[in-house]
Protein backbone atom coordinates (compact mmCIF):
# COMPACT_ATOMS: atom_id res chain seq x y z
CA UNK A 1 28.16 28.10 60.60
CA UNK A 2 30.25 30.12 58.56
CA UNK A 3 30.38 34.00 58.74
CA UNK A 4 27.51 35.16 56.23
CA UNK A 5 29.98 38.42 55.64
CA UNK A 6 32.96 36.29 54.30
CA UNK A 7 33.72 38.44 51.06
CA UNK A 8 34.88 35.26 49.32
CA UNK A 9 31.18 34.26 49.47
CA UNK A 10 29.94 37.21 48.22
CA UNK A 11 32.35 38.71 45.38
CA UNK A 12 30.20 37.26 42.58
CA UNK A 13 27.80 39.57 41.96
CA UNK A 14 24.50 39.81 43.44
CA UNK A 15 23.49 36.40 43.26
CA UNK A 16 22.58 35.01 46.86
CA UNK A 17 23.20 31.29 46.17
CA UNK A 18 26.93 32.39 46.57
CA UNK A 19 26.36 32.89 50.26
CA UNK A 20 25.70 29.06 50.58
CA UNK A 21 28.58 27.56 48.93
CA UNK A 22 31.59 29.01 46.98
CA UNK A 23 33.91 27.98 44.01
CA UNK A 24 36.95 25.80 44.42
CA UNK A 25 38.67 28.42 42.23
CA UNK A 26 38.08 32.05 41.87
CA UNK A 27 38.65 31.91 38.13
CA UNK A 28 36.45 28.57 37.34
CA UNK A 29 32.90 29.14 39.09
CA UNK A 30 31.82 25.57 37.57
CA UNK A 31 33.07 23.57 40.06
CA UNK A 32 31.19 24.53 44.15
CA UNK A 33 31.67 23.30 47.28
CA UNK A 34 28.93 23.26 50.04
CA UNK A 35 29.25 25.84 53.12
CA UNK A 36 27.47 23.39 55.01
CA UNK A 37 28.76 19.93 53.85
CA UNK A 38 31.66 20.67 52.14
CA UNK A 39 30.52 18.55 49.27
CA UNK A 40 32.59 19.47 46.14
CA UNK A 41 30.30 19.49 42.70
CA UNK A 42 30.18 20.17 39.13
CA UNK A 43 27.50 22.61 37.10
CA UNK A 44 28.33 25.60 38.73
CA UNK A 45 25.72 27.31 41.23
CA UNK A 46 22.72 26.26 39.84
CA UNK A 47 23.96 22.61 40.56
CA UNK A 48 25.50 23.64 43.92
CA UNK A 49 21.59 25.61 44.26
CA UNK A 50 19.99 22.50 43.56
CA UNK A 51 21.96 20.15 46.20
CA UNK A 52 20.95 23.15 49.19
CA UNK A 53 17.18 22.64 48.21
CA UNK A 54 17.25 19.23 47.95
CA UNK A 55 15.24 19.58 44.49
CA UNK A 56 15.22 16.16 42.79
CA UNK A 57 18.41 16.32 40.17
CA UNK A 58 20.97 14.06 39.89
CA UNK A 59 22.99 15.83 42.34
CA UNK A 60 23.12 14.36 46.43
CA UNK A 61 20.63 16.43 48.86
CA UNK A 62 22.77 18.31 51.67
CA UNK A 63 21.42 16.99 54.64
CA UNK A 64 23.21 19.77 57.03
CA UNK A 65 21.23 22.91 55.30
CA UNK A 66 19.20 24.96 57.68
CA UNK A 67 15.77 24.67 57.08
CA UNK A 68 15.55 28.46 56.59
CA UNK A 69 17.95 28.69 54.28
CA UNK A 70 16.67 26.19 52.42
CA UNK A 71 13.14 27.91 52.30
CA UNK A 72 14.57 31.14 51.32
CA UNK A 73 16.17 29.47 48.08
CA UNK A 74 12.90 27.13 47.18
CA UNK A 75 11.38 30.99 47.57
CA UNK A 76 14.30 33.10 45.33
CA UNK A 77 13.89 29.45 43.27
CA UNK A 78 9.98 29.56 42.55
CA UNK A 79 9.84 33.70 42.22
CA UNK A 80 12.67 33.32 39.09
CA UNK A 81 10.39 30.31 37.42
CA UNK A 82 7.81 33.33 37.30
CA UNK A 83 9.79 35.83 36.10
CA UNK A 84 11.03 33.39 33.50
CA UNK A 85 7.56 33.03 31.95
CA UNK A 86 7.04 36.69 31.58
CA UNK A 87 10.68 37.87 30.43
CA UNK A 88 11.81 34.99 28.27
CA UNK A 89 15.23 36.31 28.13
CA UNK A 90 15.56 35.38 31.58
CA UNK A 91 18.68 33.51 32.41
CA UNK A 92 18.78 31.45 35.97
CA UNK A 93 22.81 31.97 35.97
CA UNK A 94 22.30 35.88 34.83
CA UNK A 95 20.63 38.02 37.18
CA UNK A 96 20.93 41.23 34.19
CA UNK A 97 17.21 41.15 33.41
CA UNK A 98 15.88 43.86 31.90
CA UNK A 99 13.14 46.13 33.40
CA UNK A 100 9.51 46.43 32.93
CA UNK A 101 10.19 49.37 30.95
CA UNK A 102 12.64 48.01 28.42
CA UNK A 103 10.24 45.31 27.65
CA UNK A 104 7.34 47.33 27.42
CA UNK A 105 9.29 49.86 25.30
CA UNK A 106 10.66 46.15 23.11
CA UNK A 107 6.41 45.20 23.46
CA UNK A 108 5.06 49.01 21.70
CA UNK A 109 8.09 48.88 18.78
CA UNK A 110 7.16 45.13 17.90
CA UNK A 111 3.56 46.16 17.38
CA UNK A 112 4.35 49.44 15.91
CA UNK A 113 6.67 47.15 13.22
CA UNK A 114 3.62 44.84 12.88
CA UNK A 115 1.20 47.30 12.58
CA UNK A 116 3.14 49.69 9.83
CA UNK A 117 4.97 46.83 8.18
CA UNK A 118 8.23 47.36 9.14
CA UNK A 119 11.30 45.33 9.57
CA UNK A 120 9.96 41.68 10.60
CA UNK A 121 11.37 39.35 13.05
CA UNK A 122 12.27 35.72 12.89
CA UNK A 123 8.71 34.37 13.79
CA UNK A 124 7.35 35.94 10.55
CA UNK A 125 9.32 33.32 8.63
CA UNK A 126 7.32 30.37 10.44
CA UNK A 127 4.04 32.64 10.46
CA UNK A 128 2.04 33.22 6.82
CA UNK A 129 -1.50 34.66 6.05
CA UNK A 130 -3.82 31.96 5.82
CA UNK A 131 -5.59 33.64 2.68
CA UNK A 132 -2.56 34.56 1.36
CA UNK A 133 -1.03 31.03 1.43
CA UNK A 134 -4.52 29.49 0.01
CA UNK A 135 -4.80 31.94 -2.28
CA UNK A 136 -1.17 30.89 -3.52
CA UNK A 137 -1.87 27.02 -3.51
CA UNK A 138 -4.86 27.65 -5.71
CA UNK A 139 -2.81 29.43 -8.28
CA UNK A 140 -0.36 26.77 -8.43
CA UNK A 141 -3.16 23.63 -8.72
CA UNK A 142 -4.73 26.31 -11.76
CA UNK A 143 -1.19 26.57 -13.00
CA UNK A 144 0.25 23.15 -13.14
CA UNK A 145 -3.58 22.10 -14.71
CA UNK A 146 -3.29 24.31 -17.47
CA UNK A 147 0.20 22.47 -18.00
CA UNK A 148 -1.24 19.29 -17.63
CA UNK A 149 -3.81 20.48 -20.21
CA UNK A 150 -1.57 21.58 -22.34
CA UNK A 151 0.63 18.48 -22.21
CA UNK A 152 -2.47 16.39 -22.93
CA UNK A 153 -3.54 18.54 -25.79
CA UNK A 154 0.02 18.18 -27.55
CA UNK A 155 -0.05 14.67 -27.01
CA UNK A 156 -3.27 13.49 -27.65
CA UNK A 157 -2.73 15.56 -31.70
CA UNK A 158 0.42 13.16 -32.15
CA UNK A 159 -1.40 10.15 -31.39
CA UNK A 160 -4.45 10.92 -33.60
CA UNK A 161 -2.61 12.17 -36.23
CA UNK A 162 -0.58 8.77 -36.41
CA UNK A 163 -4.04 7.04 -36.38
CA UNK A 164 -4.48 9.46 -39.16
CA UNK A 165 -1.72 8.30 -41.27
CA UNK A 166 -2.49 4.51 -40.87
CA UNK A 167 -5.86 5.19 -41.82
CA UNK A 168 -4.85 6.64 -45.26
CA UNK A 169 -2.06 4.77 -45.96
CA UNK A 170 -4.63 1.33 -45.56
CA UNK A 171 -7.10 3.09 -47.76
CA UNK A 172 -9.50 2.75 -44.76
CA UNK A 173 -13.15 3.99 -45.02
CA UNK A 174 -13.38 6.58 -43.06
CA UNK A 175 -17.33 4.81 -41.33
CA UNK A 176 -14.77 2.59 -39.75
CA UNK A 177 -14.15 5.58 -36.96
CA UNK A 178 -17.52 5.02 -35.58
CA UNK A 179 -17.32 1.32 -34.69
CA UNK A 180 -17.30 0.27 -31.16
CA UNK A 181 -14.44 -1.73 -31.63
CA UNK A 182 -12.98 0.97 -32.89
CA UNK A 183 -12.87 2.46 -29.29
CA UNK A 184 -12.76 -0.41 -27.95
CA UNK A 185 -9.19 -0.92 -29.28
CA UNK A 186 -8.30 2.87 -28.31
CA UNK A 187 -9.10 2.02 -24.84
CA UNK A 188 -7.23 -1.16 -24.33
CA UNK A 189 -4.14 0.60 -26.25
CA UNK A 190 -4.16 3.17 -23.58
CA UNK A 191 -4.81 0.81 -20.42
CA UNK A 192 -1.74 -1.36 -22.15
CA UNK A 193 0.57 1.80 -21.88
CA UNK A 194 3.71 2.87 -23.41
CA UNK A 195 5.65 0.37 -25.51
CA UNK A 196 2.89 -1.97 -26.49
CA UNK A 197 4.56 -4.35 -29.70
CA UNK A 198 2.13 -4.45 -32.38
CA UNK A 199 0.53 -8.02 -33.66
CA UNK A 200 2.98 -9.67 -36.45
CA UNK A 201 1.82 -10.23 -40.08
CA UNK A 202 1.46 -14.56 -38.94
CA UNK A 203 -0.54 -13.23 -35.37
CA UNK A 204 -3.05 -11.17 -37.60
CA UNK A 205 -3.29 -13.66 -40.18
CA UNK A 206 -3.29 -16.95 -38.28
CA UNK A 207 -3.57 -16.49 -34.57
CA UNK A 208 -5.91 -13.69 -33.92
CA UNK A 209 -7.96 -14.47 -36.78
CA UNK A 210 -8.59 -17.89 -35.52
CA UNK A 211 -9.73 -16.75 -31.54
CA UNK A 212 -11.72 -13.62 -33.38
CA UNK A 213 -13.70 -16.81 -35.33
CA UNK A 214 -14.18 -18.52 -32.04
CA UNK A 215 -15.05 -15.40 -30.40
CA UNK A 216 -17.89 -14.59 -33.18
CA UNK A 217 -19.23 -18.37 -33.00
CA UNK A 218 -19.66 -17.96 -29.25
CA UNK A 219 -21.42 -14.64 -29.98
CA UNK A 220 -23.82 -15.43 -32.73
CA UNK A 221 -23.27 -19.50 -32.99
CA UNK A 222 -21.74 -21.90 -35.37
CA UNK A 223 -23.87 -21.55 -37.98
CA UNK A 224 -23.07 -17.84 -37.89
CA UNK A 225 -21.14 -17.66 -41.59
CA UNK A 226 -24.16 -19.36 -43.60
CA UNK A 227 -26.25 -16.77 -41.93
CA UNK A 228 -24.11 -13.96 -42.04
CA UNK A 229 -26.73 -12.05 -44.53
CA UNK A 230 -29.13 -12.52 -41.56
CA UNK A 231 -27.06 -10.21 -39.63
């Protein structure tokens, strides 16, 4: 086994991987080789880490690891998964973590930000008041109805006033407004929608006029003209 004092296995930092395998090249730490298999890889020491545990990766297990040094890196392996949950700037290739008092210190000035509304951090964009945000959609429903409204007032003055105009220029009587049909028409206009061609002079004098006579004999029978004072 090789000499656990070898500086070349040592020189990078305080990282104890380093004592298990070391780079190829001094100035490229991505590419390892094994202490114990001499098994040249790629990823750096987290790969070379992974092949001396024989964690399942996509990197070969190293058969020739000592079974205690294998425990201590499943151990140095499972305590820096914990730390990682509690200290989320924790890096697995970075061993600069920051102490319990710089995050508790990072902890008070977060809530003292929160808590006297100072500068907010990038969460707040993803994070809104509940009451606020309702509060906000309601205004903009009320607003856009009152648009709406508006809209529908505007409109509906054109279209009566053009009503309007036929009426007086047919010399109409104005009792005609309250006939069903009257509405009736309205309605079916409306349904219809934009662009609707109105009946020609021959449709309203011939063709319509003929189904509105078949229409009235189905109603009130075919006898319905010689009785017409009846009704």
């Amino acid at each position: 086994m090789a000499n656990d004092n070898d500086p070349s296995r040592t020189s990078h930092g305080s990282d104890p991987r380093w004592k298990h395998c070391h780079p190829m090249d001094e100035s490229n730490l991505n590419t390892t080789i094994c202490t114990y298999c001499g098994r040249v890889m790629k990823g750096g020491v987290t790969r070379a880490e992974e092949h001396l545990m024989a964690k399942k990766s996509d990197v070969a297990t190293c058969t020739k690891t000592p079974k205690n040094v294998r425990e201590e890196l499943w151990k140095l392996y499972k305590e820096k998964t914990d730390t990682s949950f509690i200290n989320p700037r924790y890096n697995a290739t970075n061993d600069n973590h920051e102490s319990e008092d710089e995050v508790e210190i990072s902890t008070a000035s977060n809530d003292k930000g929160r808590n006297s509304g100072g500068r907010k951090g990038p969460m707040n964009m993803f994070c809104r008041n509940p009451a606020v945000a309702i509060e906000k959609r309601k205004k903009e429903k009320l607003r856009q109805a009152n648009i709406k409204e508006t809209c529908d007032k505007n409109l509906k003055a054109t279209v009566h006033q053009y009503i309007t105009r036929f009426w007086y220029q047919g010399g109409l009587s104005f009792n005609l407004v309250k006939l069903k049909s009257f509405q009736d028409m309205i309605d079916a206009i409306g349904a219809y929608g934009p662009n609707l061609p109105a009946p020609s002079y021959h449709e309203i004098r011939v063709l319509l006029l003929n189904k509105e006579v078949e229409y009235t004999e189905k109603l009130y029978g075919k006898d319905w003209y010689q009785n017409r004072a009846i009704y």
